[in-house]
C-alpha atoms as a PDB file:
ATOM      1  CA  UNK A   1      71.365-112.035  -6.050  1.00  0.00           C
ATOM      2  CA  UNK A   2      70.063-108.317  -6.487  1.00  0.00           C
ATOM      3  CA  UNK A   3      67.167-106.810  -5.316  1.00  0.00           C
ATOM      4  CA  UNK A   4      66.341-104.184  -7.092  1.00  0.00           C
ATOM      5  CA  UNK A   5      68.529-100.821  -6.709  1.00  0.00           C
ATOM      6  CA  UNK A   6      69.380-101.862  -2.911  1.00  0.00           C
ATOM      7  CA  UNK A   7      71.476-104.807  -3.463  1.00  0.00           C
ATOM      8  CA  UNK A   8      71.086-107.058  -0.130  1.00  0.00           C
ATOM      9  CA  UNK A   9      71.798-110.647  -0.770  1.00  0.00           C
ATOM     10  CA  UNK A  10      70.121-113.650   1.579  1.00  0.00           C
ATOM     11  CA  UNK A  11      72.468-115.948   3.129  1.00  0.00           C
ATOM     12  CA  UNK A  12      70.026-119.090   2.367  1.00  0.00           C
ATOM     13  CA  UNK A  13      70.630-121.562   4.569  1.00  0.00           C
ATOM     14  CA  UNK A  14      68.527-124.552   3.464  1.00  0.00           C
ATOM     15  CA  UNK A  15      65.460-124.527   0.510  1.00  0.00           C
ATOM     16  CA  UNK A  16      63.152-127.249  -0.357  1.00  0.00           C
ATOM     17  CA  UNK A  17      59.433-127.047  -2.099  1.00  0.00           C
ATOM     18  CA  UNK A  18      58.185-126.162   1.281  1.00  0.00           C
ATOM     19  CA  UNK A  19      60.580-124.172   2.981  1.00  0.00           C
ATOM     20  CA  UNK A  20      63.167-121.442   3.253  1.00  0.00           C
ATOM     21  CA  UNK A  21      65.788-121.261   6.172  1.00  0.00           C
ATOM     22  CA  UNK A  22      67.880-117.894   6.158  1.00  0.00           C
ATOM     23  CA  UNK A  23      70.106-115.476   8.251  1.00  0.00           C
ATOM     24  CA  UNK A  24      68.682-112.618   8.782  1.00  0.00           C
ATOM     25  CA  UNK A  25      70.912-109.827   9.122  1.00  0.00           C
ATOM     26  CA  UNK A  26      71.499-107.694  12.371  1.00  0.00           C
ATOM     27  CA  UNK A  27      69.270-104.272  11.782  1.00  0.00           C
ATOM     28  CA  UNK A  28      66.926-105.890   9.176  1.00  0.00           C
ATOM     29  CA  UNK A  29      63.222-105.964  10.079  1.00  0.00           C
ATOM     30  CA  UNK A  30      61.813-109.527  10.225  1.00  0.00           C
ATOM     31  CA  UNK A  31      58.753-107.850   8.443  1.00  0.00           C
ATOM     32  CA  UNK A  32      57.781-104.441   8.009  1.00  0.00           C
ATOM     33  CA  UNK A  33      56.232-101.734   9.910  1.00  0.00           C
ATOM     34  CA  UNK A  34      55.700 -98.283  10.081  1.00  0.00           C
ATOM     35  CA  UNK A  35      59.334 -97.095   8.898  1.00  0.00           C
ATOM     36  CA  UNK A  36      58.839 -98.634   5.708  1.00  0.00           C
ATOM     37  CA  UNK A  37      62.484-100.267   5.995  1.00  0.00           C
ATOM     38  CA  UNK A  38      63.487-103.383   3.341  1.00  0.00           C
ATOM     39  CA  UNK A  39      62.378-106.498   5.788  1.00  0.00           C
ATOM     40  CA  UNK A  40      63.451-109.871   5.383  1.00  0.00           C
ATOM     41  CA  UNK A  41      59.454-110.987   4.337  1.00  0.00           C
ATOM     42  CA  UNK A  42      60.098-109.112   1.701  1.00  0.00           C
ATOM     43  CA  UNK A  43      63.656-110.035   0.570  1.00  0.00           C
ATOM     44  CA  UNK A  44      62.689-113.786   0.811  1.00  0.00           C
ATOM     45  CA  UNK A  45      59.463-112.837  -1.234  1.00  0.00           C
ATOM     46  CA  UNK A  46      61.667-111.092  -3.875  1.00  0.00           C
ATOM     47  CA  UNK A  47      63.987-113.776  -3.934  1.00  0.00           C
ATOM     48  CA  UNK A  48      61.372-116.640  -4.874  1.00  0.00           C
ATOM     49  CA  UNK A  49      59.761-114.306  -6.974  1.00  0.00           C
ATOM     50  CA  UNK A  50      63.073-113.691  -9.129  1.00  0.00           C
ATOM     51  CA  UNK A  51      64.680-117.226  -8.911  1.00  0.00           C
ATOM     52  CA  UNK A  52      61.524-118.793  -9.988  1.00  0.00           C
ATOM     53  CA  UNK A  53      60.394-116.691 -12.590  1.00  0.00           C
ATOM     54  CA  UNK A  54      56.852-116.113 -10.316  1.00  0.00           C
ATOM     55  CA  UNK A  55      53.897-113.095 -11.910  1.00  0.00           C
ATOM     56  CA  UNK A  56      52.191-111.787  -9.312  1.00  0.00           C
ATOM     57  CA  UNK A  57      52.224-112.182  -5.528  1.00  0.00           C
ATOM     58  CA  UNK A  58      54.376-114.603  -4.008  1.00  0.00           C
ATOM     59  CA  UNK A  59      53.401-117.007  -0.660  1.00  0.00           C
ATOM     60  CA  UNK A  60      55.873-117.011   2.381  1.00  0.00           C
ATOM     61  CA  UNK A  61      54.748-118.436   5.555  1.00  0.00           C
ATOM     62  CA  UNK A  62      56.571-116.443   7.914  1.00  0.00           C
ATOM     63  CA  UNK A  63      56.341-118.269  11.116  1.00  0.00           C
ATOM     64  CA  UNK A  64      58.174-116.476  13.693  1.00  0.00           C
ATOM     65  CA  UNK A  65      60.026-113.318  14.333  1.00  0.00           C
ATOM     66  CA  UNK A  66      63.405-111.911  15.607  1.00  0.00           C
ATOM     67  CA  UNK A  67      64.051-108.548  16.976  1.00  0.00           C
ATOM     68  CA  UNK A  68      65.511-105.908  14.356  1.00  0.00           C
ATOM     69  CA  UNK A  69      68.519-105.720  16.382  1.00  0.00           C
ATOM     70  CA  UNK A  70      69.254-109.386  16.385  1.00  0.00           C
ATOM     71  CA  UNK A  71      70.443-111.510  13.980  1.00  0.00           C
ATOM     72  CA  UNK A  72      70.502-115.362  13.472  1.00  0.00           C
ATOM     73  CA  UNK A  73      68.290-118.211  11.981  1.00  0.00           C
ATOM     74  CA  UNK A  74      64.867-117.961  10.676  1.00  0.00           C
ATOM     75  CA  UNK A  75      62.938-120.239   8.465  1.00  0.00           C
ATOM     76  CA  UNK A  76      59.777-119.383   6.252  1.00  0.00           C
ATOM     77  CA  UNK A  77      57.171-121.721   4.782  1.00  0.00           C
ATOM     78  CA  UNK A  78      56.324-121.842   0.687  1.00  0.00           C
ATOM     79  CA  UNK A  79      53.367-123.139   1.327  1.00  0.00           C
ATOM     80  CA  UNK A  80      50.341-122.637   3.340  1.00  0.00           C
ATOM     81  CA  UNK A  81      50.240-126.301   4.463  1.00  0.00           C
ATOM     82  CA  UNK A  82      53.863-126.160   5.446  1.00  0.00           C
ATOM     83  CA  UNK A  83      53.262-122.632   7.620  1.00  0.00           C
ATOM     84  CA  UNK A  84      50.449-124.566   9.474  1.00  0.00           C
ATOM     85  CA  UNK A  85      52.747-127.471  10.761  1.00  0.00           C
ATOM     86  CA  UNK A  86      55.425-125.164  11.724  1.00  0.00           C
ATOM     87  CA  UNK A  87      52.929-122.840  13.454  1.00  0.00           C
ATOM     88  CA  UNK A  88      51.869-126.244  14.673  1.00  0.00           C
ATOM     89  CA  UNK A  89      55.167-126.741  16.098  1.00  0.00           C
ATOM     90  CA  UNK A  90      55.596-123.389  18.028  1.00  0.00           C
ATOM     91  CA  UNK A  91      52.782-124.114  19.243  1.00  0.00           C
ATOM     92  CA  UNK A  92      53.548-127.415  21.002  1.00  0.00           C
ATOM     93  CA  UNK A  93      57.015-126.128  22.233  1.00  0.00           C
ATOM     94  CA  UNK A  94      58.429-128.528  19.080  1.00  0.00           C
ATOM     95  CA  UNK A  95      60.359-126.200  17.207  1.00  0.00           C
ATOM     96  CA  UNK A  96      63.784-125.503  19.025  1.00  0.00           C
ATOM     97  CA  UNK A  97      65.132-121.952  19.178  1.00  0.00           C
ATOM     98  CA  UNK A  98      68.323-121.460  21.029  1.00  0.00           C
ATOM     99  CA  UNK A  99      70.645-118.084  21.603  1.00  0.00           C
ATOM    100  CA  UNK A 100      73.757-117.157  22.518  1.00  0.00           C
ATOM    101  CA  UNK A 101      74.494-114.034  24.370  1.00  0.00           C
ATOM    102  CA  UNK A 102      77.222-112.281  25.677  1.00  0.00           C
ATOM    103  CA  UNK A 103      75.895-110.760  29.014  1.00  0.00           C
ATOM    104  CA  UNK A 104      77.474-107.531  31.535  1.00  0.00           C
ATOM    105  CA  UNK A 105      79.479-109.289  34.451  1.00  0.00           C
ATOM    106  CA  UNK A 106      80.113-112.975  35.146  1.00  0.00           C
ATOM    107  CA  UNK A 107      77.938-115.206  35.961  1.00  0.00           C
ATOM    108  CA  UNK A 108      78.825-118.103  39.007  1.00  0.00           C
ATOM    109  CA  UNK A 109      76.921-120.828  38.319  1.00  0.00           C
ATOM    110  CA  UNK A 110      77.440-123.002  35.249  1.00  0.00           C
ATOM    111  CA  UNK A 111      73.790-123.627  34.357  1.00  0.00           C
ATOM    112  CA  UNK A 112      70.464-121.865  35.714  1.00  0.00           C
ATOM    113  CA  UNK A 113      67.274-121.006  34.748  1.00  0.00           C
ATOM    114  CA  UNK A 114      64.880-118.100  34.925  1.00  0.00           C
ATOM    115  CA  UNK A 115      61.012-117.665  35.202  1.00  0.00           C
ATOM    116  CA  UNK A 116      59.586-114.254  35.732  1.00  0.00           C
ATOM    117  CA  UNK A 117      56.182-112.443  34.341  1.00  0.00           C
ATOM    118  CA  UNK A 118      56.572-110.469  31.494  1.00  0.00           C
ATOM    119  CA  UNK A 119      54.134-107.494  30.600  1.00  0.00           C
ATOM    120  CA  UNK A 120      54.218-105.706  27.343  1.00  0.00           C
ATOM    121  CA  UNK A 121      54.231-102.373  27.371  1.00  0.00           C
ATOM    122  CA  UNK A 122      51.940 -99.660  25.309  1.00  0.00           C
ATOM    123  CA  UNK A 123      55.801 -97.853  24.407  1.00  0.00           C
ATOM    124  CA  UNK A 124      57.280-101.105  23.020  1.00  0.00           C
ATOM    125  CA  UNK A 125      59.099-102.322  25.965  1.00  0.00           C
ATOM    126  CA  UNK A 126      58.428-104.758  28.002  1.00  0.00           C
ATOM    127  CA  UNK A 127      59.123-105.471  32.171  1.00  0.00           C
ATOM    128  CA  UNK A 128      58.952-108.086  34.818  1.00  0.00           C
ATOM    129  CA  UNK A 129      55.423-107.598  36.273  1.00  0.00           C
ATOM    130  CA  UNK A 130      52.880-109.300  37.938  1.00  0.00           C
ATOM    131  CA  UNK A 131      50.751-108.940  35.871  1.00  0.00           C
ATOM    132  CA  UNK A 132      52.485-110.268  32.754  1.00  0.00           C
ATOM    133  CA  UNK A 133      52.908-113.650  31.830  1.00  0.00           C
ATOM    134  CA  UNK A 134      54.899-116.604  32.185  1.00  0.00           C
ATOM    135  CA  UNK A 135      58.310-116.388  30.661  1.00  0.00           C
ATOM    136  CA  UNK A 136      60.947-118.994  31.185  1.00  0.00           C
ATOM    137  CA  UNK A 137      64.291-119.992  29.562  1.00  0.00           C
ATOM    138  CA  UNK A 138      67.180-122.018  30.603  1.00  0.00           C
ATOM    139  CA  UNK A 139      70.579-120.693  30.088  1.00  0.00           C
ATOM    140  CA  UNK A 140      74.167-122.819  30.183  1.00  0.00           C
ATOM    141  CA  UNK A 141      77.329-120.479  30.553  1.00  0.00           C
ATOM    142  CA  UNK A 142      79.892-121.413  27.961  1.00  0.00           C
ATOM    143  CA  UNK A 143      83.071-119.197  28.647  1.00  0.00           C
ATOM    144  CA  UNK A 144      83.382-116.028  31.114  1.00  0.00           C
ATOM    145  CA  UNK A 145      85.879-113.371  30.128  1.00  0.00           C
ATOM    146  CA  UNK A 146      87.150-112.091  33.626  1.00  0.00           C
ATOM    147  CA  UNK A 147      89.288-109.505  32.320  1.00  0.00           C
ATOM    148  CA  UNK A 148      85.952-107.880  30.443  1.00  0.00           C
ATOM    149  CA  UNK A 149      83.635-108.662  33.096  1.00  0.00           C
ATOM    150  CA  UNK A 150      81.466-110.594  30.919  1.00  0.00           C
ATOM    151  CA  UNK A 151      80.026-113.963  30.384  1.00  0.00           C
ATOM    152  CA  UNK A 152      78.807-115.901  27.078  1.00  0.00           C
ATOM    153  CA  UNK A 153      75.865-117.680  27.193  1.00  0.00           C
ATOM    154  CA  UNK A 154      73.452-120.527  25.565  1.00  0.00           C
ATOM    155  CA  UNK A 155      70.322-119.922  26.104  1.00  0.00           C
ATOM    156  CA  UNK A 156      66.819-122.376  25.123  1.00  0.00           C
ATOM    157  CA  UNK A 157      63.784-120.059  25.183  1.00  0.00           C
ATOM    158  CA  UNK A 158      60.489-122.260  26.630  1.00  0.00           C
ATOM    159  CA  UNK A 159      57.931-119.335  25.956  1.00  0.00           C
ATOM    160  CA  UNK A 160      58.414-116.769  23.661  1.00  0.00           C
ATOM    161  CA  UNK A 161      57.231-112.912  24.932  1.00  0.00           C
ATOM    162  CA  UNK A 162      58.168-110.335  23.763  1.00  0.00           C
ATOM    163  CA  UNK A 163      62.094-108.747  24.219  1.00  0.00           C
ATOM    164  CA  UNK A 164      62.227-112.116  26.498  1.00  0.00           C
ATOM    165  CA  UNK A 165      66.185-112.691  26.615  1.00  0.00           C
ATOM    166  CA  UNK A 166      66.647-109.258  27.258  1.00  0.00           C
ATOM    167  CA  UNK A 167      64.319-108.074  29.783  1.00  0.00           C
ATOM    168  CA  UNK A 168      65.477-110.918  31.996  1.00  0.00           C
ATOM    169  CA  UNK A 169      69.005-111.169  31.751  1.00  0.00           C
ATOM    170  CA  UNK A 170      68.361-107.248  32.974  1.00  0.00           C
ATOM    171  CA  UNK A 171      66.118-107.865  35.396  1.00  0.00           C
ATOM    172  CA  UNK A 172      68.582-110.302  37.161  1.00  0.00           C
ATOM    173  CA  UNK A 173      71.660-107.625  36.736  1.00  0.00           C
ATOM    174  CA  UNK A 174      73.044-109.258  34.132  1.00  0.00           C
ATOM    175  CA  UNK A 175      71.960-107.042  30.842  1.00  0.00           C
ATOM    176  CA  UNK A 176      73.103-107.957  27.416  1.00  0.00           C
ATOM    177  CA  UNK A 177      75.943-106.245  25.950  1.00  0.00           C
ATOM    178  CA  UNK A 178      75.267-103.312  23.275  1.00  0.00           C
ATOM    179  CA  UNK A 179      71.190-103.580  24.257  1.00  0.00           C
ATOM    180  CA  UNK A 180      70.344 -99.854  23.829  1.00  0.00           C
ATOM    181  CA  UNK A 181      66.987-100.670  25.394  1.00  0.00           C
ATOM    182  CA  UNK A 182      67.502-102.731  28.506  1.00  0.00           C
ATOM    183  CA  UNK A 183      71.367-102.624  28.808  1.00  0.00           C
ATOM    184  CA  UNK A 184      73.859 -99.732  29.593  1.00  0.00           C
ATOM    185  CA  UNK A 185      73.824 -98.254  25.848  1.00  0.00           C
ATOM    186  CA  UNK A 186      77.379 -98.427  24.934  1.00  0.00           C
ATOM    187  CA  UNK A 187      76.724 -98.135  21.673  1.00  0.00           C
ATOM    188  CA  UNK A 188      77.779-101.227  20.299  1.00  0.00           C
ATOM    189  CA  UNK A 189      75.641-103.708  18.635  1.00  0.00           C
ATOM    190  CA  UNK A 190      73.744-106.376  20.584  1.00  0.00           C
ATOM    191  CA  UNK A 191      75.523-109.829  21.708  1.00  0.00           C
ATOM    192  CA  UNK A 192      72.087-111.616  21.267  1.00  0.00           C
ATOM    193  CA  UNK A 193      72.259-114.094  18.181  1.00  0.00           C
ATOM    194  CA  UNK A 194      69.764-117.212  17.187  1.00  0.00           C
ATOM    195  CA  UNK A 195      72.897-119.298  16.418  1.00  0.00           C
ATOM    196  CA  UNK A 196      70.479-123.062  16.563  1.00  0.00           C
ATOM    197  CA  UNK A 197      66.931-123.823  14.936  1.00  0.00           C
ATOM    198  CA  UNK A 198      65.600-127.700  15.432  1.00  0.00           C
ATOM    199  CA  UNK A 199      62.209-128.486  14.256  1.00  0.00           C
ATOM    200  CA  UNK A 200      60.830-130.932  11.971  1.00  0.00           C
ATOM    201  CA  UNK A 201      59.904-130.793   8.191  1.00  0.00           C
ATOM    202  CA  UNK A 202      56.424-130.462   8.060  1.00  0.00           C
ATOM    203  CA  UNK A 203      55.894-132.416   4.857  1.00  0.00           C
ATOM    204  CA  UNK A 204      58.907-135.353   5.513  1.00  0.00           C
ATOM    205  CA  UNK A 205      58.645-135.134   9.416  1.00  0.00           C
ATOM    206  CA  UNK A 206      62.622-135.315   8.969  1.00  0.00           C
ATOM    207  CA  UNK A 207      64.132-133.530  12.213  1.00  0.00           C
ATOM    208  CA  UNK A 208      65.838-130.579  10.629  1.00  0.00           C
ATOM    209  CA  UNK A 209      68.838-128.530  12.739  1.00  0.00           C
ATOM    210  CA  UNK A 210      70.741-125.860  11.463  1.00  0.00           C
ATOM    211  CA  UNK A 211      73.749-123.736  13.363  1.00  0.00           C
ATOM    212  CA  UNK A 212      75.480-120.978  12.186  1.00  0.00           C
ATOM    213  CA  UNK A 213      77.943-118.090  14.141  1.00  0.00           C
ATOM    214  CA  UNK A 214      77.404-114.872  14.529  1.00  0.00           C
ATOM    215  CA  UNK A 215      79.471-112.402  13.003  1.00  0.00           C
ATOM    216  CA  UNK A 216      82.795-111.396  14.751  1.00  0.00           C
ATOM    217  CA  UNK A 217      82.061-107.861  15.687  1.00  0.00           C
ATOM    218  CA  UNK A 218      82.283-106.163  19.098  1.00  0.00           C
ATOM    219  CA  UNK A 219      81.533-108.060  22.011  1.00  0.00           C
ATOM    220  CA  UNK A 220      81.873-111.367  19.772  1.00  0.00           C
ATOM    221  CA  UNK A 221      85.163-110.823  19.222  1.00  0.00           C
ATOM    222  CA  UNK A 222      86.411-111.099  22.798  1.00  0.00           C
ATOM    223  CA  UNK A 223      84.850-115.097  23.166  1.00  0.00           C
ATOM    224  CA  UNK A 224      86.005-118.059  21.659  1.00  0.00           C
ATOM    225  CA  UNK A 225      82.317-118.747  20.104  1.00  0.00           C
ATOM    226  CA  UNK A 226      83.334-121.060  17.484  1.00  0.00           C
ATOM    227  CA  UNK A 227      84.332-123.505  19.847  1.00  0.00           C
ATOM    228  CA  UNK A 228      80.374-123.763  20.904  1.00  0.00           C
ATOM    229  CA  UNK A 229      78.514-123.543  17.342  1.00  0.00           C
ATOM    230  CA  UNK A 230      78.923-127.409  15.847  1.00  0.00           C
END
C-alpha cells in the first residue's frame, strides 16, 4: 500500500469495523509533533481513507502511545464508541501491554519487580523523584547472555508514565541497550519492543491477544527471542 510519494507500508495486524491493530515501526512517531515527521495516526488515517474509498476526514481512536524509538504493537479505534471502551480499559488496568528488553549487565534473580516515583521533566525526560508518581512494573528474565553482559527481559507495565521502562531499568543500573537518553549511547537502536497486547473487543467483549517479534537487529540478534514470543 502507498502513501503518497513516501511509500511506508503498515504491517496490519488485525482489522474489524471497530478496530485497527498495527506495528509501528522503530523511529516512527505514534502521532505528530513539532518536527512535522509522517506518524503512524496519520499512516493508519491514510490507509482507511484509501482502502475504503473515504472523502473527507477520517476517525481513528488512537488510544495509547509508544515512544518514537520503540517499536511493537499498537491498536487504534474506528469508531468513537470503540475508543471509549478501550480508553475504558487503560483505564481499569484491563488492557495488557507487555515488553521485552534487552538490558546492560545480568540480572540474578529470575523474576522481580520495581516501584519508584517518576517525575516528568520540563526537557522531556523524566527521573526517579519524590515527587513524581507511582510507577510500577514487573519484569521476568528470559535468557542472560554472559559473554555480552546482558540480560533479556519480559516486562508487564502496571502504570504507564512517561519513558517508564527506561528510566527504571537505569535507575536500578541496569539501562537498556542502544537508549541514547537514559543508557550509555552506543549508538545502536533501542532493545525495548511491545512484543504482547491483551485487551478485549469493545463491541464483542471477545479477549483479543496479539504477539509479534521484534526485528533481528543489534542487540536482538545476540538472544534467542523467538523462543519467548508464542
Amino acid at each position: 500500500m502507498d502513501y503518497g510519494k513516501k511509500t511506508m507500508k503498515i504491517n496490519i495486524l488485525y482489522e474489524d469495523n471497530h478496530l485497527l491493530v498495527v506495528e509501528k515501526p522503530i523511529n516512527v512517531l505514534s502521532q505528530s509533533d513539532n518536527t512535522k515527521d509522517k506518524d503512524l495516526l496519520t499512516l493508519v488515517k491514510e490507509y482507511i481513507k484509501e482502502k475504503y474509498h473515504k472523502p473527507g476526514n477520517v476517525y481513528v481512536g488512537l488510544v495509547h502511545r509508544l515512544d518514537r524509538p520503540v517499536g511493537g504493537i499498537m491498536v487504534f479505534a474506528k469508531t468513537s464508541k470503540g475508543s471509549s471502551r478501550l480508553s475504558e480499559q487503560i483505564k481499569n488496568h484491563k488492557m495488557k501491554k507487555y515488553y521485552l528488553a534487552i538490558v546492560n549487565g545480568i540480572i540474578k534473580e529470575d523474576k522481580g519487580f520495581y516501584h519508584d516515583k517518576i517525575k516528568r521533566l520540563p526537557n522531556g525526560s523524566s527521573v526517579v523523584s519524590k515527587e513524581g508518581k507511582d510507577a510500577i512494573l514487573d519484569y521476568e528474565v528470559l535468557e542472560r547472555n554472559k559473554k555480552k553482559n546482558k540480560t533479556l527481559v519480559k516486562i508487564s507495565l502496571k502504570t504507564g508514565r512517561h519513558h517508564q521502562i527506561r528510566v527504571q531499568f537505569s535507575y536500578h543500573q541496569h539501562p537498556l541497550c542502544g537508549d541514547q537518553r537514559y543508557g550509555n549511547q552506543d549508538k545502536t537502536q533501542i532493545a525495548l519492543y511491545a512484543y504482547r497486547l491483551e485487551f478485549y473487543h469493545p463491541i464483542t467483549k471477545e479477549k483479543l491477544v496479539f504477539t509479534h517479534l521484534p526485528p533481528k537487529i543489534d542487540h536482538w540478534t545476540e538472544f534467542t527471542v523467538s523462543n519467548y514470543v508464542h
